[in-house]
Protein backbone atom coordinates (compact mmCIF):
# COMPACT_ATOMS: atom_id res chain seq x y z
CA UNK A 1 114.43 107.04 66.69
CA UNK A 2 114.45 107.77 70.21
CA UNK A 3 117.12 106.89 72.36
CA UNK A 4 116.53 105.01 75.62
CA UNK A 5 117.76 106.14 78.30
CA UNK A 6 118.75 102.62 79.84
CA UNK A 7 119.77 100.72 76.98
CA UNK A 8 122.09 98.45 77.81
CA UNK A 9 125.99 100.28 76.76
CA UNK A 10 124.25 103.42 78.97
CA UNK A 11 124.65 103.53 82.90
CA UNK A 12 121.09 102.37 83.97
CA UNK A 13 122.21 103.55 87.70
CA UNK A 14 122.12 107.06 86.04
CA UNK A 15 118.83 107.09 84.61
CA UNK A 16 115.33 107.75 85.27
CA UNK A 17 113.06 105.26 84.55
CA UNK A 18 109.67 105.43 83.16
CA UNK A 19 106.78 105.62 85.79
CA UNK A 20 104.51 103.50 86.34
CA UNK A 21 106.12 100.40 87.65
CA UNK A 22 103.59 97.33 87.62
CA UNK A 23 104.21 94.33 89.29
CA UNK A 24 102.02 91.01 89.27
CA UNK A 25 100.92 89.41 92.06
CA UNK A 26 100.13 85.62 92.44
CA UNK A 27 99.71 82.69 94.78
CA UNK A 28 97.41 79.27 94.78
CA UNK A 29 99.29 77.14 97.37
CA UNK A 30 99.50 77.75 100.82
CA UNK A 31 102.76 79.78 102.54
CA UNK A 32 105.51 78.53 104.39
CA UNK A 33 103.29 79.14 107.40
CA UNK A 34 99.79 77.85 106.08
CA UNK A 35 98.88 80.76 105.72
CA UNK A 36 95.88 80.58 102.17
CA UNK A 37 97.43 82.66 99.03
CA UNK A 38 95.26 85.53 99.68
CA UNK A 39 96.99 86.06 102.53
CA UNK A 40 100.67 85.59 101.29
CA UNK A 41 99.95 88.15 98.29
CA UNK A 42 98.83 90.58 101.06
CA UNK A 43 101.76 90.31 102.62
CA UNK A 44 103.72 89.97 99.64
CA UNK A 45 102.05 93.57 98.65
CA UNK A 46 103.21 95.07 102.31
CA UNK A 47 106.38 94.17 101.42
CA UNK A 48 106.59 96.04 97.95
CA UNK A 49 106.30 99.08 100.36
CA UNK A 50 109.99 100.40 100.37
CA UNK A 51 111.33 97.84 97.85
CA UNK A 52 114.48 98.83 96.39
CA UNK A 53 113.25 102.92 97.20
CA UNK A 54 109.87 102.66 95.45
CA UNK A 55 106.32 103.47 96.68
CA UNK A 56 103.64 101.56 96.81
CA UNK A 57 101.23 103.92 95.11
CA UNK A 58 98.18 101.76 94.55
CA UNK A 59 96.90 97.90 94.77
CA UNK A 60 94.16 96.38 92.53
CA UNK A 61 91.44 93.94 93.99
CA UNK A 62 92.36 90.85 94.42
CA UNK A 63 90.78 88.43 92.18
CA UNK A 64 90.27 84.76 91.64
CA UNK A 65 91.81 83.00 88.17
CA UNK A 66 91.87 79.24 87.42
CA UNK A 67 95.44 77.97 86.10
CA UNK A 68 96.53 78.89 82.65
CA UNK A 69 97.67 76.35 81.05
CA UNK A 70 94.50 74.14 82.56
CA UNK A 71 96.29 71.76 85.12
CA UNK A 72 93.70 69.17 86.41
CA UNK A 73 93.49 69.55 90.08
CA UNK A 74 95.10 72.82 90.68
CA UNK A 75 93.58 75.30 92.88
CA UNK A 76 93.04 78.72 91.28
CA UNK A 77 94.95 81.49 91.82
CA UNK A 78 94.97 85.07 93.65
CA UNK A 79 96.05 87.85 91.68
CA UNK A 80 96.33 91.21 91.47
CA UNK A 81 98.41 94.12 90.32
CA UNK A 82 100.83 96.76 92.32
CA UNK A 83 101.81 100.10 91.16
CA UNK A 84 105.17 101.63 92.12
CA UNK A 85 106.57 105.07 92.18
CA UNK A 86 110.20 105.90 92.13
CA UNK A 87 113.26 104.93 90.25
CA UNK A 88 115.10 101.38 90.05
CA UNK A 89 117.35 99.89 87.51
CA UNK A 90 115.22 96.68 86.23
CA UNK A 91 117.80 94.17 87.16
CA UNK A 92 117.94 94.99 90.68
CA UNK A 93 114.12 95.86 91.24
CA UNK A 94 113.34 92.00 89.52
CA UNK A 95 116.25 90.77 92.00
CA UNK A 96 114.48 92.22 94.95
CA UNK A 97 111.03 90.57 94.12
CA UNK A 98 113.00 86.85 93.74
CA UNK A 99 113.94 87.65 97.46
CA UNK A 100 110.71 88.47 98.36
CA UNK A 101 109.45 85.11 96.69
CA UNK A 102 112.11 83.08 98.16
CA UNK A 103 111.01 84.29 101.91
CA UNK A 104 107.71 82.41 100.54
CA UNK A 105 109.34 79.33 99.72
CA UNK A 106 108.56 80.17 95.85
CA UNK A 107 110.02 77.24 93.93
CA UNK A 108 110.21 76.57 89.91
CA UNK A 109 109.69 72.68 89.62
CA UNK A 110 108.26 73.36 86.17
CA UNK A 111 106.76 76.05 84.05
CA UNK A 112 103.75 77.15 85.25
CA UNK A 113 103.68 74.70 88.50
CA UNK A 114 101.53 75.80 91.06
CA UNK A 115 103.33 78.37 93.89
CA UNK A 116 103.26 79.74 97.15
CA UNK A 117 104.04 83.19 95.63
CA UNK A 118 104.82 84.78 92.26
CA UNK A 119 105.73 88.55 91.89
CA UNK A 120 106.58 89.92 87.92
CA UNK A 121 107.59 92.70 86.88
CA UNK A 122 105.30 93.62 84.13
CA UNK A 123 106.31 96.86 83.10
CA UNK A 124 108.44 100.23 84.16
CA UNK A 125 106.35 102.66 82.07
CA UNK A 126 107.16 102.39 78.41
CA UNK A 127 110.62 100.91 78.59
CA UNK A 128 110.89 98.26 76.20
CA UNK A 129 113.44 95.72 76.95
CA UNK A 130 115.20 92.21 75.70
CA UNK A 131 117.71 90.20 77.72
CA UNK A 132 117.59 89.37 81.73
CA UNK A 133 114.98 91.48 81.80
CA UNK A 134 111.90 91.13 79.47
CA UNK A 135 109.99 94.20 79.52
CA UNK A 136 107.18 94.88 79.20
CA UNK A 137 106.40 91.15 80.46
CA UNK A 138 106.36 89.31 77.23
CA UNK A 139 103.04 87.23 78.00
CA UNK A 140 101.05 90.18 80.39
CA UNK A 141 98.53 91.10 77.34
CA UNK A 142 97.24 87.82 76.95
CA UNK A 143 95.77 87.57 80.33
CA UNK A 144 92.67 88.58 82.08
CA UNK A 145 93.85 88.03 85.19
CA UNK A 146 96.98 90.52 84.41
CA UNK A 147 95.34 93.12 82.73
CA UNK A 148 91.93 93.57 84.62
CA UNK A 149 93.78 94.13 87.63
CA UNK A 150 96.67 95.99 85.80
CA UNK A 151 93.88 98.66 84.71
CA UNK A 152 92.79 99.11 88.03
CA UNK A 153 95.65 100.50 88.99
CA UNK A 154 96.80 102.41 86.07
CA UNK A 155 93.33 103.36 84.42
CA UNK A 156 94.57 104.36 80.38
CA UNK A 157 97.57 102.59 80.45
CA UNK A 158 99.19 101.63 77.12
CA UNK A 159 101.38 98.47 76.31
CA UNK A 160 104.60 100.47 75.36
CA UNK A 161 104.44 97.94 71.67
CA UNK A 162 100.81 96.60 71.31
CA UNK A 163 98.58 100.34 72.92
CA UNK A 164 95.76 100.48 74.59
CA UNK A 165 95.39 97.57 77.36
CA UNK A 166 91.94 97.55 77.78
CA UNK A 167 91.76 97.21 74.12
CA UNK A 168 93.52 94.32 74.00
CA UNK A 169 91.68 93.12 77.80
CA UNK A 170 88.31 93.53 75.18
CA UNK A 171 89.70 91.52 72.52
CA UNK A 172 90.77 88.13 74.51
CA UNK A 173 88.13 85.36 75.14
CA UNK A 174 86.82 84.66 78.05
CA UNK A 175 88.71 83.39 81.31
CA UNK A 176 87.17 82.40 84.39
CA UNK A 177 88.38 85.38 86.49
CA UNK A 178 85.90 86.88 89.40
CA UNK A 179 86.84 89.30 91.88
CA UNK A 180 87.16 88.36 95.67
């Protein structure tokens, strides 16, 4: 078995972590300022830049999803998919994106309520993880709108339990998804 190298009784602070680092990116209510949610994950995106010491390597499309679950009456969503370079403990790097949310207003009236911004932390290479910290994202390879952006960005890239993403991005029926 191999040992991971930030499993929770090591010092996390210590070790390098897994490249690449994926975040989600989603909005589908206006920002604090009115701004539309295309613009807010923009800006959210600018602001991954220099998060926590990372690099902002590459940044999928942005593309158009309707709400999963269904919720009558919600407007769809903007997502897309940022890859990172560099080294963060997981716990601190999922931290940082909660601040970047709250400068959106981001707030959790329910699961899966509509929002002015919501960043995840999808994966940090192959580093599997349970706790605080869920990694890779436990729902990420049941979504279109996760991994056809996701593979954008990291052409090839395997789910660290389930493989090959675009595998599993062939194998899921149909969502309404379209590029923007």
């Amino acid at each position: 078995m191999r040992r991971r190298c930030c499993a929770p009784s090591r010092r996390p602070w210590r070790c390098p972590l897994p490249e690449p680092i994926l975040i989600g990116i989603g909005a589908n209510l206006p920002g604090p300022d009115g701004s539309a949610p295309l613009a807010t994950c923009r800006a959210a995106a600018v602001a991954l830049d220099g998060l926590a010491g990372l690099r902002l390597m590459a940044l999928s499309r942005w593309w158009e999803s309707a709400p999963i679950p269904p919720l009558p009456g919600a407007p769809w969503f903007v997502n897309g998919v940022a890859r990172l370079k560099g080294q963060a403990e997981p716990e601190a790097l999922l931290a940082a994106l909660h601040a970047i949310e709250a400068r959106f207003d981001r707030a959790r009236p329910y699961p899966n309520a509509p929002r002015t911004l919501d960043l995840d932390l999808l994966a940090m290479g192959d580093l599997r993880r349970e706790g605080a910290v869920i990694l890779p994202h436990p729902r990420m390879h049941v979504r279109h709108f996760v991994l056809r952006p996701l593979l954008e960005v990291a052409p090839g890239w395997r789910h660290p339990v389930l493989g090959d993403a675009a595998a599993a991005l062939a194998a899921l029926p149909e969502q309404a998804l379209r590029p923007l």
